[in-house]
PDB file of N, CA and C in Angstrom:
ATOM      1  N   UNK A   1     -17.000 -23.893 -38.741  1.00  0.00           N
ATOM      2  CA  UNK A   1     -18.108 -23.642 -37.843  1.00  0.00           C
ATOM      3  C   UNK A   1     -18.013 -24.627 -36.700  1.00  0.00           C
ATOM      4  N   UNK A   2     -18.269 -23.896 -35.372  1.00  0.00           N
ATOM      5  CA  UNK A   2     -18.405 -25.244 -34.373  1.00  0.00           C
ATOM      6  C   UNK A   2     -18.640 -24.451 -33.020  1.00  0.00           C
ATOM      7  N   UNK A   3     -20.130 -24.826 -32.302  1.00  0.00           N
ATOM      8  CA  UNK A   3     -20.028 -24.159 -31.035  1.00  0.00           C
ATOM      9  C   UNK A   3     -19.074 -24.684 -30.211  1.00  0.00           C
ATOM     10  N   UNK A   4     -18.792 -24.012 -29.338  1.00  0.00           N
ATOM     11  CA  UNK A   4     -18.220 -23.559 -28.080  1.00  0.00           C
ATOM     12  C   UNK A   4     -17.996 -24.802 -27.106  1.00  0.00           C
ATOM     13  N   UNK A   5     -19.467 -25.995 -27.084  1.00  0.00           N
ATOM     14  CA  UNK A   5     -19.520 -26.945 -26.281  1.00  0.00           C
ATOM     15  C   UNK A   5     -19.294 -27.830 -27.294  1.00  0.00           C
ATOM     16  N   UNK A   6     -18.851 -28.011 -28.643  1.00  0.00           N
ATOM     17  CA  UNK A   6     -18.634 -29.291 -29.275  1.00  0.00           C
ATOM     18  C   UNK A   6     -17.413 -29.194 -29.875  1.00  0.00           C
ATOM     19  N   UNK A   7     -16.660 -28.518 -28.865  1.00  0.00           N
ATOM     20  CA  UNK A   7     -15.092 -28.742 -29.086  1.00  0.00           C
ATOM     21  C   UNK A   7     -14.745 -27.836 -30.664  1.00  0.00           C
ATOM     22  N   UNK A   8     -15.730 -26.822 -30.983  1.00  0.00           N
ATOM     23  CA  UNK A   8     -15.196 -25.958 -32.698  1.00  0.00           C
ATOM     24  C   UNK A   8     -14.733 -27.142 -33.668  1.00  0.00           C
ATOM     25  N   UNK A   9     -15.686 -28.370 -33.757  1.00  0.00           N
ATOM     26  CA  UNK A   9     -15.365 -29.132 -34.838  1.00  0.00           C
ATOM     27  C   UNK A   9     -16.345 -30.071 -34.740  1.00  0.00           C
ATOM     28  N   UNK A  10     -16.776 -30.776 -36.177  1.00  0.00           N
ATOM     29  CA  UNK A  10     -17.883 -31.757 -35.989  1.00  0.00           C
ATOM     30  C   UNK A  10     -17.108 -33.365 -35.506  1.00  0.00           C
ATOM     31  N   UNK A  11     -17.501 -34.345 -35.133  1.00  0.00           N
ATOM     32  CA  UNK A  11     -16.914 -35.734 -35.021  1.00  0.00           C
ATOM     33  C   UNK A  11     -17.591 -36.391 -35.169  1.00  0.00           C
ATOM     34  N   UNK A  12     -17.561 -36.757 -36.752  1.00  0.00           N
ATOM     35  CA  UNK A  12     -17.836 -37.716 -37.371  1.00  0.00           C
ATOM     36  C   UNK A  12     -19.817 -37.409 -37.610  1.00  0.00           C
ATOM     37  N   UNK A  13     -19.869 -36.099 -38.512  1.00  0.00           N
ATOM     38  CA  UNK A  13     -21.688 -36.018 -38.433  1.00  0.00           C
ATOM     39  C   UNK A  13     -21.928 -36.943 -39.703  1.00  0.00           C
ATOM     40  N   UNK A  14     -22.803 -37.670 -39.121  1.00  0.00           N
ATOM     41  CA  UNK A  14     -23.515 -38.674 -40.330  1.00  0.00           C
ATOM     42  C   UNK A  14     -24.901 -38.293 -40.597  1.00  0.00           C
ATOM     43  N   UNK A  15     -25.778 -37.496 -40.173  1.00  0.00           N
ATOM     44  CA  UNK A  15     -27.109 -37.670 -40.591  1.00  0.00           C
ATOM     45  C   UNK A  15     -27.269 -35.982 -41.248  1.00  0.00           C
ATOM     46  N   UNK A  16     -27.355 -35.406 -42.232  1.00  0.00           N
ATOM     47  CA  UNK A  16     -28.208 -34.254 -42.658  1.00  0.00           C
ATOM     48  C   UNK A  16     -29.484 -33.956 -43.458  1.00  0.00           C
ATOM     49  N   UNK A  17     -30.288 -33.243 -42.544  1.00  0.00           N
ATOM     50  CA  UNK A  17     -31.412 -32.861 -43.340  1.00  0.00           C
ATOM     51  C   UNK A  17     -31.416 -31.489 -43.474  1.00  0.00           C
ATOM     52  N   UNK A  18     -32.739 -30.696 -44.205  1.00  0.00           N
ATOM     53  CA  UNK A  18     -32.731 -29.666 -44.580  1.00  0.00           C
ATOM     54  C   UNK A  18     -34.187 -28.963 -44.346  1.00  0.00           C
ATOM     55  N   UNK A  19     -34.810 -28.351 -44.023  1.00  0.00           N
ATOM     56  CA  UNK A  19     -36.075 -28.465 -43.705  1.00  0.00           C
ATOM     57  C   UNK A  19     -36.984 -27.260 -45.119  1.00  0.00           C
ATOM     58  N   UNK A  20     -38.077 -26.822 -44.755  1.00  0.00           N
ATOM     59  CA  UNK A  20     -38.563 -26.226 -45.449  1.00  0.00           C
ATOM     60  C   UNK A  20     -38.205 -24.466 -45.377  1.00  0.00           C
ATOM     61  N   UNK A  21     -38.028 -24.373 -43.901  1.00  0.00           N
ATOM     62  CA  UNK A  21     -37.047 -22.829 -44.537  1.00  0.00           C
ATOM     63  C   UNK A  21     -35.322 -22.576 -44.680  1.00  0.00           C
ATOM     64  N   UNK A  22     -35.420 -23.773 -44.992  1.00  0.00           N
ATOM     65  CA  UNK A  22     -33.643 -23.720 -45.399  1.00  0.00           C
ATOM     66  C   UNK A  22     -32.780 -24.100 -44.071  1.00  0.00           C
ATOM     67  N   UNK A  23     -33.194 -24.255 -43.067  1.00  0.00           N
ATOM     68  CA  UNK A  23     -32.637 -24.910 -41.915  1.00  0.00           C
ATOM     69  C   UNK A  23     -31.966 -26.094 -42.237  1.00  0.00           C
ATOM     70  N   UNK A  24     -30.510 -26.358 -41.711  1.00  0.00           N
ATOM     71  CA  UNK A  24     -30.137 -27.095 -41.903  1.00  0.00           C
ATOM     72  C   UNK A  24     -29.422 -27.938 -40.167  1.00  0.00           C
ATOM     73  N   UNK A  25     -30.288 -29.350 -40.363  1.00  0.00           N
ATOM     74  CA  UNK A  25     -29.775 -29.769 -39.049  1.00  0.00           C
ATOM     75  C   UNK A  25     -28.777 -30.917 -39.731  1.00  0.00           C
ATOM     76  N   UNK A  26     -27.659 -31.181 -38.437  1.00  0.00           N
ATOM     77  CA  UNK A  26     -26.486 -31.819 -38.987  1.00  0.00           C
ATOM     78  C   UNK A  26     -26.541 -33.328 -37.116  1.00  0.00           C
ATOM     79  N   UNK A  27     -26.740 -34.490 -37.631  1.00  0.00           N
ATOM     80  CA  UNK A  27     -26.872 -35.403 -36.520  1.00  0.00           C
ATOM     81  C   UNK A  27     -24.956 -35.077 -36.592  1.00  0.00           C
ATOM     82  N   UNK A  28     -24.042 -34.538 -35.052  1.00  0.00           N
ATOM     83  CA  UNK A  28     -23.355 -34.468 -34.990  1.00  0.00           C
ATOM     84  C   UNK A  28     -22.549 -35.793 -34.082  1.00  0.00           C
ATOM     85  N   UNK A  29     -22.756 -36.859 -34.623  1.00  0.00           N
ATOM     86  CA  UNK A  29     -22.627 -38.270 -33.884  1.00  0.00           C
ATOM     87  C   UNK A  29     -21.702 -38.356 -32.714  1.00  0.00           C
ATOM     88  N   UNK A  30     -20.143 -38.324 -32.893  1.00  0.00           N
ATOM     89  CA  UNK A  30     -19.609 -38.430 -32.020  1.00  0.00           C
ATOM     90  C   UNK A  30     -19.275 -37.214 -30.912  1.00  0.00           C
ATOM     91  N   UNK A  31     -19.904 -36.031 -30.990  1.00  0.00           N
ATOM     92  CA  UNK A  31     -20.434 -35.259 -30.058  1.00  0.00           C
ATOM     93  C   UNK A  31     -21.352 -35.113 -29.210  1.00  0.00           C
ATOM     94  N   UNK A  32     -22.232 -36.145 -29.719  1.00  0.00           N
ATOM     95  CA  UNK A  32     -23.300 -36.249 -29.163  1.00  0.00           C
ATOM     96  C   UNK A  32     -24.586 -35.301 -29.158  1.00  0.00           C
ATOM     97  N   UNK A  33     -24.690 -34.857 -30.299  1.00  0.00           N
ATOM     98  CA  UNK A  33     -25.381 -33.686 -30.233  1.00  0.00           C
ATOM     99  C   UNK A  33     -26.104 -33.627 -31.634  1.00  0.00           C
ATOM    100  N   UNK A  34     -27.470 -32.643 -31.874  1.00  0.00           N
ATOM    101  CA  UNK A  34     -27.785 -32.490 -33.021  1.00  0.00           C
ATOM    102  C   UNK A  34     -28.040 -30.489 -33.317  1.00  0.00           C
ATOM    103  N   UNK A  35     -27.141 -30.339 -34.442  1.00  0.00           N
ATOM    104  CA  UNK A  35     -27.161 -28.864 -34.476  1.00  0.00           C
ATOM    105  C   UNK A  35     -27.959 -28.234 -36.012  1.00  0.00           C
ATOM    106  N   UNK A  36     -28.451 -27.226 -35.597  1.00  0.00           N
ATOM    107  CA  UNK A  36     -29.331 -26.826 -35.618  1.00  0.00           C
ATOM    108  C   UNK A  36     -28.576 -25.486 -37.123  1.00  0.00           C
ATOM    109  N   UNK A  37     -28.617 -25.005 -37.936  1.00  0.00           N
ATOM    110  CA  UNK A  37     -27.929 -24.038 -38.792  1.00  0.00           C
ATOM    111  C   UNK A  37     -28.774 -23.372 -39.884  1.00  0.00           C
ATOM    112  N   UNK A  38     -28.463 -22.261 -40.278  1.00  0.00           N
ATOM    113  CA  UNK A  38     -29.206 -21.514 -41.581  1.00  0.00           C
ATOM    114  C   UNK A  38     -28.167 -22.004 -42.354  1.00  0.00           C
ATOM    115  N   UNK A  39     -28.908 -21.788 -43.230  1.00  0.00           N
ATOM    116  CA  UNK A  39     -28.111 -22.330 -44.952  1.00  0.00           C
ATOM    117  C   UNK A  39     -26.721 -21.767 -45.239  1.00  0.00           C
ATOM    118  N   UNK A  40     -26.270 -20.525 -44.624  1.00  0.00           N
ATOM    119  CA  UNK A  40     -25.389 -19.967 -44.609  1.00  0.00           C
ATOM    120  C   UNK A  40     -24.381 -20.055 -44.110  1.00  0.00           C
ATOM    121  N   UNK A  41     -24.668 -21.542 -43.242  1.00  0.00           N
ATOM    122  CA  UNK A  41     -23.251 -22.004 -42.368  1.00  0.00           C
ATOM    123  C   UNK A  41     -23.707 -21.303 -40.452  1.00  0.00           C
ATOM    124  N   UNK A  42     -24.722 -20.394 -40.620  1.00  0.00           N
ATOM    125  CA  UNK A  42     -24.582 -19.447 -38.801  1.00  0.00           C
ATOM    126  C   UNK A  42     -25.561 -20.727 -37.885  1.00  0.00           C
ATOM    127  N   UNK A  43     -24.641 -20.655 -37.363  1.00  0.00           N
ATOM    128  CA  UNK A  43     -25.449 -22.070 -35.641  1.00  0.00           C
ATOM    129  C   UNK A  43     -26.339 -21.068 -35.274  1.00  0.00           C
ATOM    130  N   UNK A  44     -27.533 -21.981 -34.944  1.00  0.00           N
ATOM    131  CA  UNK A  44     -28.585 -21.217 -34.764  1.00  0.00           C
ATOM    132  C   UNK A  44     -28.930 -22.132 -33.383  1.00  0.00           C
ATOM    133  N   UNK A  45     -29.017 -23.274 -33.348  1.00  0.00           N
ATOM    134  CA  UNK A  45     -29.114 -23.794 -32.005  1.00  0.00           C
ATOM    135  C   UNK A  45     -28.501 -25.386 -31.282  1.00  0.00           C
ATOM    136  N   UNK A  46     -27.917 -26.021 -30.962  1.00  0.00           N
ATOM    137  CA  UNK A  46     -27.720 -27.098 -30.677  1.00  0.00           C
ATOM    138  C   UNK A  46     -28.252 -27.761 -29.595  1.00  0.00           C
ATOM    139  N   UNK A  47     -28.670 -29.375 -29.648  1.00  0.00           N
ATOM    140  CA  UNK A  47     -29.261 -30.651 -28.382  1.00  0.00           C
ATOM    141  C   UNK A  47     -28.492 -31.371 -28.180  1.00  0.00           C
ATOM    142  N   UNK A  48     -28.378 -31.741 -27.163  1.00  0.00           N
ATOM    143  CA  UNK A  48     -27.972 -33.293 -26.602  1.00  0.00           C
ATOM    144  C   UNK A  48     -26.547 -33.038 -26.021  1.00  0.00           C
ATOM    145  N   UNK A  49     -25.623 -34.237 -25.856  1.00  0.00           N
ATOM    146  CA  UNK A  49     -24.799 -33.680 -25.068  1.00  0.00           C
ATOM    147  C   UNK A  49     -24.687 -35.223 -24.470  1.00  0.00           C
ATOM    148  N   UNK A  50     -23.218 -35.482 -24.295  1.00  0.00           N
ATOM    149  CA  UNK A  50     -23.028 -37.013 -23.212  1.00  0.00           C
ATOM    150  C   UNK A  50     -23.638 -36.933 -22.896  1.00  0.00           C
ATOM    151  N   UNK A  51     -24.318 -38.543 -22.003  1.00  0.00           N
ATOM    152  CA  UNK A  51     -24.545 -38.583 -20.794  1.00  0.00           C
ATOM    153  C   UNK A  51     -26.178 -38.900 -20.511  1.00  0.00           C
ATOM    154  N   UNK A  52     -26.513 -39.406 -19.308  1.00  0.00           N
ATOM    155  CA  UNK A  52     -27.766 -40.136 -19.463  1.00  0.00           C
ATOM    156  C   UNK A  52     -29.044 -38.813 -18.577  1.00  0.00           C
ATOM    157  N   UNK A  53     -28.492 -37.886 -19.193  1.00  0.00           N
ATOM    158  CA  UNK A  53     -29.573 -36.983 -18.419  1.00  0.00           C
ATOM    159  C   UNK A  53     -30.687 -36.533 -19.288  1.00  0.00           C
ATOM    160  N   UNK A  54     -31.941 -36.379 -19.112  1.00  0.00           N
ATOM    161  CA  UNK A  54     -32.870 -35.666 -19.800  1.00  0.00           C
ATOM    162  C   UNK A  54     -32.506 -34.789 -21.333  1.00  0.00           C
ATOM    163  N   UNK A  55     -32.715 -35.349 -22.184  1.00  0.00           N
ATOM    164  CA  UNK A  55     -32.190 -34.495 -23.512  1.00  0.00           C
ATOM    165  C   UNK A  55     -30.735 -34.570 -23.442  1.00  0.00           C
ATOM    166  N   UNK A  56     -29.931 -35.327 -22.924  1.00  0.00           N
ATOM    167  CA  UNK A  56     -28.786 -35.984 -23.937  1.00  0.00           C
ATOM    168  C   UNK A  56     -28.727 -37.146 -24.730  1.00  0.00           C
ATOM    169  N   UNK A  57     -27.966 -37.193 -25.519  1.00  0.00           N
ATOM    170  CA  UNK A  57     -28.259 -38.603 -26.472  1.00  0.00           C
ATOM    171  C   UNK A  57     -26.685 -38.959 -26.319  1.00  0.00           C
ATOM    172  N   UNK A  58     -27.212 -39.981 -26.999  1.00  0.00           N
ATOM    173  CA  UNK A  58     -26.052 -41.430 -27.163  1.00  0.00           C
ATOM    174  C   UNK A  58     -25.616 -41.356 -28.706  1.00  0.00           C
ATOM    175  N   UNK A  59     -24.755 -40.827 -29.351  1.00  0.00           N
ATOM    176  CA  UNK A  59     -24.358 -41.380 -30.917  1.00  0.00           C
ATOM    177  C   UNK A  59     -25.971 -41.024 -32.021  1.00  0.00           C
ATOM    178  N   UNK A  60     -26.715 -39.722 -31.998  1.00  0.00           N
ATOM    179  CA  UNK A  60     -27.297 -39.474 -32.967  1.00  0.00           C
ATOM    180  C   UNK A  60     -27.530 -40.039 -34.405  1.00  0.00           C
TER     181      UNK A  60
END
């Protein structure tokens, strides 16, 4: 699994939670990004992104 803007691979995700309808978000660290998934593995939405603009992050 891997969108389109995070290079089709995770780098290095360290943080997962799971929420109450089975959502599963994955802190995707060295992408910079936090993604968003159903239990089933399907990307449902991704944040962040290099860089010091509005809603990008630094290392999640």
């Amino acid at each position: 699994m891997g969108p389109s803007g995070a290079g089709d691979s995770f780098k290095y995700p360290w943080g997962i939670e799971v929420d109450a309808r089975a959502n599963v978000y994955v802190a995707n660290t060295n992408n910079h990004r936090v993604l968003m998934c159903r239990d089933y593995g399907a990307l449902v939405s991704e944040w962040g992104g290099p860089g010091e603009a509005r809603l990008c992050m630094r290392r999640p």
